[in-house]
Every structure is written in C-alpha cells, then in structure tokens.
PDB file of N, CA and C in Angstrom:
ATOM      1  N   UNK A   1     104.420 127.902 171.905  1.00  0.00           N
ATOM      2  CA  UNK A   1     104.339 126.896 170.874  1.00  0.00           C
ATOM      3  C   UNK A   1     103.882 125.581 171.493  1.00  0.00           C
ATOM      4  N   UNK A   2     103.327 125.135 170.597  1.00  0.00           N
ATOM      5  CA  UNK A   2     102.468 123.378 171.094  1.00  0.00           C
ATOM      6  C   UNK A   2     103.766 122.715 171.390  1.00  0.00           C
ATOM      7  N   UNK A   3     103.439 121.255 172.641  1.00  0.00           N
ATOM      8  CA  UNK A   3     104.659 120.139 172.324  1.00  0.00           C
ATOM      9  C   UNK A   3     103.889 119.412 171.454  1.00  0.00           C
ATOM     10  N   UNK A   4     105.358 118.936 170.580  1.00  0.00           N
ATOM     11  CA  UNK A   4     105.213 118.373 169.481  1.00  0.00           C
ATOM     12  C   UNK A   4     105.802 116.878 169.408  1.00  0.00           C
ATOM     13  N   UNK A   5     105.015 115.591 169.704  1.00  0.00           N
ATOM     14  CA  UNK A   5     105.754 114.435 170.153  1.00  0.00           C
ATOM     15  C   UNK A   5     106.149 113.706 168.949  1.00  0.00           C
ATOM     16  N   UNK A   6     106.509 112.790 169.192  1.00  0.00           N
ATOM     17  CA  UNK A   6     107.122 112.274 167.472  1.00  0.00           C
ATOM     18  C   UNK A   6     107.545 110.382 168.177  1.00  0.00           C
ATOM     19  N   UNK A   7     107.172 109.526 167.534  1.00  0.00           N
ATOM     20  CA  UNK A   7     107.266 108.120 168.043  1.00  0.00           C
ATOM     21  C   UNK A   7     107.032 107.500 166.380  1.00  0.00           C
ATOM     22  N   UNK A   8     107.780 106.175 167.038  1.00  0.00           N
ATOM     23  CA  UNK A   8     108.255 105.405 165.539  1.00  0.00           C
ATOM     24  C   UNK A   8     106.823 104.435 165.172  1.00  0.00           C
ATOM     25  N   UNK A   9     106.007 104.154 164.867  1.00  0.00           N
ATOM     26  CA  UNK A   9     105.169 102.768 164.416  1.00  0.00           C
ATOM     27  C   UNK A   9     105.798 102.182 163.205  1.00  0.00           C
ATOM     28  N   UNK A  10     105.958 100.843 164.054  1.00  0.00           N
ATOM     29  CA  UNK A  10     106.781 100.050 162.835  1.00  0.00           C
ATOM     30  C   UNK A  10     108.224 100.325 161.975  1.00  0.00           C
ATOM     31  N   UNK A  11     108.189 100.917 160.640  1.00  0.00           N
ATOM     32  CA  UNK A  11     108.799 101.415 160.246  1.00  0.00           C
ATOM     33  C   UNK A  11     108.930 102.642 160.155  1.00  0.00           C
ATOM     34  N   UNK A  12     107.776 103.106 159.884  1.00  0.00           N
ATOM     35  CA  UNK A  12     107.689 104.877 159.507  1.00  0.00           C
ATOM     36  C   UNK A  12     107.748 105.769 161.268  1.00  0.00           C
ATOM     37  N   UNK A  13     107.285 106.645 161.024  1.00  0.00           N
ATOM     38  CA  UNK A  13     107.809 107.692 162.031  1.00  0.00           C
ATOM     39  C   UNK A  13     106.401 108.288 161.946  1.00  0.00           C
ATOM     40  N   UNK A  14     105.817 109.462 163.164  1.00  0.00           N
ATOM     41  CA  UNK A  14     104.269 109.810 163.156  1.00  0.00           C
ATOM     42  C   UNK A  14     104.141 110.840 163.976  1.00  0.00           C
ATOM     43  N   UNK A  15     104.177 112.349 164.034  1.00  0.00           N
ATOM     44  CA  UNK A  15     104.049 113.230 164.900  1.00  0.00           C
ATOM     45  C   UNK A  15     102.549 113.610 165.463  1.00  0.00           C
ATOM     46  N   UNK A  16     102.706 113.953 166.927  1.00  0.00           N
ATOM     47  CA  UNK A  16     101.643 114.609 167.259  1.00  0.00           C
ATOM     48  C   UNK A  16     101.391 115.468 168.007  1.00  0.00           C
ATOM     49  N   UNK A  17     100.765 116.246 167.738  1.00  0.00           N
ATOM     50  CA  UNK A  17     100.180 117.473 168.647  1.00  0.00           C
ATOM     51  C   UNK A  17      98.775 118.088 169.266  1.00  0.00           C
ATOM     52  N   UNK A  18      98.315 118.908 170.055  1.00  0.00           N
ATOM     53  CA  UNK A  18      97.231 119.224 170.467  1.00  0.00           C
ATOM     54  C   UNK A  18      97.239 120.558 169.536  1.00  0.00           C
ATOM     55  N   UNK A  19      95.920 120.807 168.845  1.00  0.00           N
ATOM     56  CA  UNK A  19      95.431 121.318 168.238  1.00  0.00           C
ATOM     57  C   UNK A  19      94.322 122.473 168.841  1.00  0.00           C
ATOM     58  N   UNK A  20      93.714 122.779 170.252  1.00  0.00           N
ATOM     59  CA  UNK A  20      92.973 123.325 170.920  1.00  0.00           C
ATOM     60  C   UNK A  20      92.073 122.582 171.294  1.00  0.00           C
ATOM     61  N   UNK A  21      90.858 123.285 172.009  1.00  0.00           N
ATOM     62  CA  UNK A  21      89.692 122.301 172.412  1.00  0.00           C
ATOM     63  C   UNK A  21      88.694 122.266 171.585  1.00  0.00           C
ATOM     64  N   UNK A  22      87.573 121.577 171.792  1.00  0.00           N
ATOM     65  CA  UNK A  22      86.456 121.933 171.152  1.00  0.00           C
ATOM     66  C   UNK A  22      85.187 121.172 171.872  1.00  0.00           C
ATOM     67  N   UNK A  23      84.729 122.069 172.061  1.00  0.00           N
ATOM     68  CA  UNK A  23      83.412 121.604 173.065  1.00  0.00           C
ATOM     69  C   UNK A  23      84.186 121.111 174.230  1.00  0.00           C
ATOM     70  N   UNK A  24      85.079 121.483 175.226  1.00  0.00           N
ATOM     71  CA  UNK A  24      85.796 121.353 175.841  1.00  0.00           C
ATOM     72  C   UNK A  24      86.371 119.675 176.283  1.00  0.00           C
ATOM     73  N   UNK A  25      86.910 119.350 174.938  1.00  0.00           N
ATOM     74  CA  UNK A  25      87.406 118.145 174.802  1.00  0.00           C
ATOM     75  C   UNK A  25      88.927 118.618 174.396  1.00  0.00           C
ATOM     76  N   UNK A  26      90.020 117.833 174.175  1.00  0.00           N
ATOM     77  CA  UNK A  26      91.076 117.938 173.448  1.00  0.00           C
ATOM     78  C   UNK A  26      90.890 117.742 172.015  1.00  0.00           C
ATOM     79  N   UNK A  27      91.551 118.617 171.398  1.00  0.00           N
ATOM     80  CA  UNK A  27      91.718 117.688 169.566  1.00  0.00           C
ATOM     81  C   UNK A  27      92.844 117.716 169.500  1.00  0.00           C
ATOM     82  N   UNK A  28      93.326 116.266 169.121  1.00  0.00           N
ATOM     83  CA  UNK A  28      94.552 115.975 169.002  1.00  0.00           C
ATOM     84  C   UNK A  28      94.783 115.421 167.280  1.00  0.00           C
ATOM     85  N   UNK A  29      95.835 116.005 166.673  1.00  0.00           N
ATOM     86  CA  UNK A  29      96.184 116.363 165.621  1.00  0.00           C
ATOM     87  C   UNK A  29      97.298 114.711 164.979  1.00  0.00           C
ATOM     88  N   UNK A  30      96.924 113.363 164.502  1.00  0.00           N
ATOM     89  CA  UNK A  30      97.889 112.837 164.389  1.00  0.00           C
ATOM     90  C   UNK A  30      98.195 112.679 162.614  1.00  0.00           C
ATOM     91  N   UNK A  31      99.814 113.016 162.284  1.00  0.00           N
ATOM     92  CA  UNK A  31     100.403 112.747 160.781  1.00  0.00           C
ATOM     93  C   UNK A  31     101.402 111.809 161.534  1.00  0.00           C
ATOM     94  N   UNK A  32     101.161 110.511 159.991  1.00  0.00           N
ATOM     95  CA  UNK A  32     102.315 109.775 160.294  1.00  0.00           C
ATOM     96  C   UNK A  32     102.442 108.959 158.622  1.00  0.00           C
ATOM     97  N   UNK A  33     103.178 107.989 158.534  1.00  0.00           N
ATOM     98  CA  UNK A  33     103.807 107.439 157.407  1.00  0.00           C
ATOM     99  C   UNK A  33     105.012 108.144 156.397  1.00  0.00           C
ATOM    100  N   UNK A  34     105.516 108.581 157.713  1.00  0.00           N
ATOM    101  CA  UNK A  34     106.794 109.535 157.277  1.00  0.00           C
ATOM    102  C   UNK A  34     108.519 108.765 157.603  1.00  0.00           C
ATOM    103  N   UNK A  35     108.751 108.687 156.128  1.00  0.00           N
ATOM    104  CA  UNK A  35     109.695 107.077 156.559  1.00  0.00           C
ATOM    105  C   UNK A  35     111.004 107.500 157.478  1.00  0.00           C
ATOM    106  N   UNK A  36     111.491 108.741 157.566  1.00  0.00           N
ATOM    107  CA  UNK A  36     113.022 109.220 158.384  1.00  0.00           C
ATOM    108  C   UNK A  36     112.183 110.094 159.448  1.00  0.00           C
ATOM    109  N   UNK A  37     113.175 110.099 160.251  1.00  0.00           N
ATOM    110  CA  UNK A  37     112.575 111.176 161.424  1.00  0.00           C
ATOM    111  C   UNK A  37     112.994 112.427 161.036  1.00  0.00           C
ATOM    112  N   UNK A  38     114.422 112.753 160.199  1.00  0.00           N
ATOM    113  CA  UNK A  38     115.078 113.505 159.941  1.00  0.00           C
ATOM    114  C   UNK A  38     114.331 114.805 159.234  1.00  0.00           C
ATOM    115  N   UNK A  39     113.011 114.270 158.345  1.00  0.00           N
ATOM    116  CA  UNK A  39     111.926 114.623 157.866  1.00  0.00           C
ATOM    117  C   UNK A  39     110.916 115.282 158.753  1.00  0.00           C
ATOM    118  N   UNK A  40     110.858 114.400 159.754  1.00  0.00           N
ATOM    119  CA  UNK A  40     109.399 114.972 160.262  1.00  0.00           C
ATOM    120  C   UNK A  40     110.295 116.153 161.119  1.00  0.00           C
ATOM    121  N   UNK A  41     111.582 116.326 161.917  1.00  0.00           N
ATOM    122  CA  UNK A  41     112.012 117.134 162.398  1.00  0.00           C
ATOM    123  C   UNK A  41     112.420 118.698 161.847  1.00  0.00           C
ATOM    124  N   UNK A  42     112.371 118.389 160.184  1.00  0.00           N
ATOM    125  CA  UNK A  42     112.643 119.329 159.809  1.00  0.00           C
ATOM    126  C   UNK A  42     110.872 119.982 159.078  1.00  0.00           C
ATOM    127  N   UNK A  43     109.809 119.155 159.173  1.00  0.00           N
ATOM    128  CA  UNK A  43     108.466 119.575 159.212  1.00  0.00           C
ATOM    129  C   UNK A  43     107.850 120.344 160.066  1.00  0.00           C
ATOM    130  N   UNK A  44     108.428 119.908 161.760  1.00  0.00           N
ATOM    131  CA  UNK A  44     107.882 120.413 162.688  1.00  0.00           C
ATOM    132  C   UNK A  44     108.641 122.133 162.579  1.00  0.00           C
ATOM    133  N   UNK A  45     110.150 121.892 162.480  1.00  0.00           N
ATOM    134  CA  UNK A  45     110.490 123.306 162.078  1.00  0.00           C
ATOM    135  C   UNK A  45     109.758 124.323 161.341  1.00  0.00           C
ATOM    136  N   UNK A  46     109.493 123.660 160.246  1.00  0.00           N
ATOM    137  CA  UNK A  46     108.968 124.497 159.336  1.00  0.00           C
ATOM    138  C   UNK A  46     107.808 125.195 159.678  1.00  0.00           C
ATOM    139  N   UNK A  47     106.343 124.088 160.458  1.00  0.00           N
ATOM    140  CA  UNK A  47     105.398 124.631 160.828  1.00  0.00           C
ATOM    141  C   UNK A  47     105.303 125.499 161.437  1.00  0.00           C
ATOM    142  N   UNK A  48     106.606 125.455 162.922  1.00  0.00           N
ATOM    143  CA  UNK A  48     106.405 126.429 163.770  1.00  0.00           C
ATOM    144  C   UNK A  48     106.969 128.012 163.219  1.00  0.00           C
ATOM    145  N   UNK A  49     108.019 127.844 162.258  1.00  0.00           N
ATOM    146  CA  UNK A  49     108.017 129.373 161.939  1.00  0.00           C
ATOM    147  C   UNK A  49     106.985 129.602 160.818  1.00  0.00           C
ATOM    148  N   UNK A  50     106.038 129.003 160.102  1.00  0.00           N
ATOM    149  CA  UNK A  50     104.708 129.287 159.574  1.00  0.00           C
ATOM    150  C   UNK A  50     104.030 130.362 160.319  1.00  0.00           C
ATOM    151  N   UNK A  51     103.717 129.398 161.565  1.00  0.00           N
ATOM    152  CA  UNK A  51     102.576 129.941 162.462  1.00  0.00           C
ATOM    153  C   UNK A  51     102.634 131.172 163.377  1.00  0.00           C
ATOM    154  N   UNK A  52     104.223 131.081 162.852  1.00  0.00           N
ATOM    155  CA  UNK A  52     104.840 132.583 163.856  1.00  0.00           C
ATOM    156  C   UNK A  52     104.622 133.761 163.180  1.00  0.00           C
ATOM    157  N   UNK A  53     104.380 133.397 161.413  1.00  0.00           N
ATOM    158  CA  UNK A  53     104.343 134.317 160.670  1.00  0.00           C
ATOM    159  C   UNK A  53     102.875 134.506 160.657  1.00  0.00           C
ATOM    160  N   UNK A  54     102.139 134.075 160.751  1.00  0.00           N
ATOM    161  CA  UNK A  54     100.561 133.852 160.452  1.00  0.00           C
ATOM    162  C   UNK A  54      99.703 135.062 161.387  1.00  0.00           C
TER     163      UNK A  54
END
C-alpha cells in the first residue's frame, strides 16, 4: 500500500500520496479542504480497502 501523508494548511486538513510514474517522473496525487482530520483518516481507510478489492 502507498504512504499516505496528511498535514494541516491553515484550517482544513489535505492528504497526499504517490500515484505511480509517468514518463518516469513521480505523480503525486494532492486532496485537501477537508475541515477534521478525523475525516480524512477515515477516507484513507476506506480507499485502501477499495483498492484491495479492485
């Protein structure tokens, strides 16, 4: 599974992750304006058993 970092701007909260390469660069994946962390922690959950199912 990807690391999945998570840091506050300002008020809201903003996760990020690496997404693979492309043209052998990084793509990096950023969501944010997510007002609790409590939220984005229970997002990142969710994704990763998505992708387990996928």
């Amino acid at each position: 599974m990807t690391q999945v970092r998570v840091r506050k701007r300002g008020k809201t909260f903003s996760y990020i992750f690496e997404a693979g390469k492309v043209d052998g660069q990084r793509k990096v994946v950023e969501k944010s304006a997510y007002p609790k962390l409590k939220l984005i922690l229970y997002l990142i959950i969710y994704l990763g058993e998505f992708n387990e199912c996928v």
